[in-house]
N, C-alpha and C. Protein backbone atom coordinates (compact mmCIF):
# COMPACT_ATOMS: atom_id res chain seq x y z
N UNK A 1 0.85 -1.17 0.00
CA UNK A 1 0.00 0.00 0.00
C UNK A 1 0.89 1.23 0.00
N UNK A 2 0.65 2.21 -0.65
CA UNK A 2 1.25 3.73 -1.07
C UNK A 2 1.30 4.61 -0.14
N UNK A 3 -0.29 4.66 0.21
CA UNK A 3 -0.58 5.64 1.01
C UNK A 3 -2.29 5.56 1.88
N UNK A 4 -1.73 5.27 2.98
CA UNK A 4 -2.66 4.80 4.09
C UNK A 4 -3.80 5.41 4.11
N UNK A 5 -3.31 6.66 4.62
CA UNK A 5 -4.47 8.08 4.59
C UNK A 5 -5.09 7.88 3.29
N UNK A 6 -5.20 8.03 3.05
CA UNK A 6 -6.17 8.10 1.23
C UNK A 6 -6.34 6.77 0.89
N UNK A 7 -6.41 5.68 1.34
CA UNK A 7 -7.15 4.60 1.74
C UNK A 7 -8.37 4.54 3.05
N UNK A 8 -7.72 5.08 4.15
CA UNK A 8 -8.53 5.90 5.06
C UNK A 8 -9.64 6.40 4.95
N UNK A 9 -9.56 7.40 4.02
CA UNK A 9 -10.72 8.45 3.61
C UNK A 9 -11.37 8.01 2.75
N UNK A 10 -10.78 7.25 1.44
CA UNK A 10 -12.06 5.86 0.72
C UNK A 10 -12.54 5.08 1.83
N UNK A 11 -12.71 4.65 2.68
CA UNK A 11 -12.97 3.31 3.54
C UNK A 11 -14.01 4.72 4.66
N UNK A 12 -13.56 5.59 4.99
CA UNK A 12 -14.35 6.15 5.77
C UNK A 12 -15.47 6.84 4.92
N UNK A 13 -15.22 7.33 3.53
CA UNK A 13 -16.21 7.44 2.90
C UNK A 13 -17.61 6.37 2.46
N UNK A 14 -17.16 5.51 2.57
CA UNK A 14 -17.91 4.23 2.29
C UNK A 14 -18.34 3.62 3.45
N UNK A 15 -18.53 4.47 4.65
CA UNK A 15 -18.99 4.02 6.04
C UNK A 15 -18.43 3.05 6.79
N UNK A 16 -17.20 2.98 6.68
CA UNK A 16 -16.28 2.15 7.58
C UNK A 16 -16.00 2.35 8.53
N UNK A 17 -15.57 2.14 9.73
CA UNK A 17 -15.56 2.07 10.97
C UNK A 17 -14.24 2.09 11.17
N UNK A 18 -13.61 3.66 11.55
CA UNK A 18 -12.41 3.32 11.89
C UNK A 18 -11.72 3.65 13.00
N UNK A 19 -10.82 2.64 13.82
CA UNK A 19 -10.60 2.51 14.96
C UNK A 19 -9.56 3.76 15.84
N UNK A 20 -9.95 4.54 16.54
CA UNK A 20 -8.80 5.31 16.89
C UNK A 20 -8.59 5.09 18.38
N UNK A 21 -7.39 5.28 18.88
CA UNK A 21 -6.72 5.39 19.88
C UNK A 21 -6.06 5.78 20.42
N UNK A 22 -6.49 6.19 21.54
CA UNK A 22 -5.33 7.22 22.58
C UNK A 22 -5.50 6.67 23.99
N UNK A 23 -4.15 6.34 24.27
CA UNK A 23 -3.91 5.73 25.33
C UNK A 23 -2.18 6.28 25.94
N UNK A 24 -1.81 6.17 26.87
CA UNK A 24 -0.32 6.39 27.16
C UNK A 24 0.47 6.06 26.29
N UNK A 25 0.56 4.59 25.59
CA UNK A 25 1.12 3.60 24.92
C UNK A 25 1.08 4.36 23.75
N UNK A 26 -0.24 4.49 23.30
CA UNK A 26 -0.27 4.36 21.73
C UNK A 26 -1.38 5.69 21.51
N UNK A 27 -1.25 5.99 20.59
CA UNK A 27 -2.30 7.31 20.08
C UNK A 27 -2.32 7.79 18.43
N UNK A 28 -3.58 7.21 17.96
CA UNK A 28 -3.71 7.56 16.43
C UNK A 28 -3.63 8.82 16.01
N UNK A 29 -3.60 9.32 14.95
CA UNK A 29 -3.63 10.40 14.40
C UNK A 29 -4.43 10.25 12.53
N UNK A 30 -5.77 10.18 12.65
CA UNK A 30 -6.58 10.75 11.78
C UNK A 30 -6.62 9.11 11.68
N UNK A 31 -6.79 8.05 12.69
CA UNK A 31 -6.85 6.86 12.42
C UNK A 31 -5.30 5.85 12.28
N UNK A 32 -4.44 6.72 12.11
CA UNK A 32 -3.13 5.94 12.02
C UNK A 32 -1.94 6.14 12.80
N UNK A 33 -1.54 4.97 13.67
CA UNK A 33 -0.22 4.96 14.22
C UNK A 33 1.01 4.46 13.66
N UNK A 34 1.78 5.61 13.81
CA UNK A 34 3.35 5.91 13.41
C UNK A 34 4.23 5.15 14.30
N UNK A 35 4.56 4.02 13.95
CA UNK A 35 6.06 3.41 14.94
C UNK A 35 7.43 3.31 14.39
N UNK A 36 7.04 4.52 13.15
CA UNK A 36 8.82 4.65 12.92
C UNK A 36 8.89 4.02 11.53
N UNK A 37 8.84 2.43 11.79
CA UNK A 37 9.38 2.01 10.31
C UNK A 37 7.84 1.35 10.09
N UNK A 38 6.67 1.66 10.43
CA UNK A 38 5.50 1.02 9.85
C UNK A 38 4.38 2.39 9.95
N UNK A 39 3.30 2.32 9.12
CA UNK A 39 2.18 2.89 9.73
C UNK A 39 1.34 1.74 10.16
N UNK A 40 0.56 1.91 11.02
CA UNK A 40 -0.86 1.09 11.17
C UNK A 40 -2.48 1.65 11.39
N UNK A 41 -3.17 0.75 11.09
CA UNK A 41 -4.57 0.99 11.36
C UNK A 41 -5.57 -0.01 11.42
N UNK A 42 -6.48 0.23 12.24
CA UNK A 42 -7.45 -0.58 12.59
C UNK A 42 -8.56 0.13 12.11
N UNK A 43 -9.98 -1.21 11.19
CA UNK A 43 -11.00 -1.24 11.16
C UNK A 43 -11.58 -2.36 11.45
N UNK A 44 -13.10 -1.91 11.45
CA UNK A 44 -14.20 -2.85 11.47
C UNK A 44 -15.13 -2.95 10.34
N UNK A 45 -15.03 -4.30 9.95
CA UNK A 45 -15.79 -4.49 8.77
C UNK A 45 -17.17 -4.66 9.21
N UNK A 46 -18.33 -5.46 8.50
CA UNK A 46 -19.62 -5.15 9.05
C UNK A 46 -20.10 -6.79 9.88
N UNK A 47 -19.10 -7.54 9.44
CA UNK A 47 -19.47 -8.89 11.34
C UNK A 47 -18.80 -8.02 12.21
N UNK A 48 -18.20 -7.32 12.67
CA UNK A 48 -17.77 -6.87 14.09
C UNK A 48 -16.43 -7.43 14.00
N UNK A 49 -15.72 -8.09 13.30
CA UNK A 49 -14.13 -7.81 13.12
C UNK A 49 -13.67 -6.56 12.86
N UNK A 50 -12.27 -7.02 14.11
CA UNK A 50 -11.43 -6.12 13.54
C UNK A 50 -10.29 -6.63 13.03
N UNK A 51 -9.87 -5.81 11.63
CA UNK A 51 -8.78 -5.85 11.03
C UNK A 51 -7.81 -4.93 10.72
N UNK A 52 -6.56 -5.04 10.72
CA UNK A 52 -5.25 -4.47 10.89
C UNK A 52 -4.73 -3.81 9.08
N UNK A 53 -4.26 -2.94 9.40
CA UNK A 53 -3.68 -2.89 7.66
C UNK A 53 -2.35 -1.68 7.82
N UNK A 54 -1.47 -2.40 7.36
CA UNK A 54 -0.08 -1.74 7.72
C UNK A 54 0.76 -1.48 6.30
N UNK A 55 1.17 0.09 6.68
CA UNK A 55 1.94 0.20 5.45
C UNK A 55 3.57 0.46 6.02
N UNK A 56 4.10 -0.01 5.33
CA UNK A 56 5.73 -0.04 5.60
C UNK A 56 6.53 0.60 4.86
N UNK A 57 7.49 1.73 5.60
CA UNK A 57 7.92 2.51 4.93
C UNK A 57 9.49 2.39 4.57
């Protein structure tokens, strides 16, 4: 994947469910966490999974 964000915003346009988080540990930004050499993100499709989708930079 190229570019997360603009996968993001298709998937949130299309009523997707997307997971954010802020915690001590960890804290999204517009849906995606930065650990340096990966991005990540969490959604929910429509059974109530959640799934992961990581872009590597």
């Amino acid at each position: 994947m190229d570019d997360l964000g603009a996968e993001l915003a298709e998937l949130r346009a299309r009523g997707v469910e997307i997971i954010d988080i802020d915690t001590p540990e960890m804290k999204t930004e517009d849906g995606i966490l930065d650990t340096g050499d990966a991005l990540h993100a969490w959604i929910v499709d429509p059974g109530k999974n959640v799934l992961g989708i990581d872009q590597y930079k």
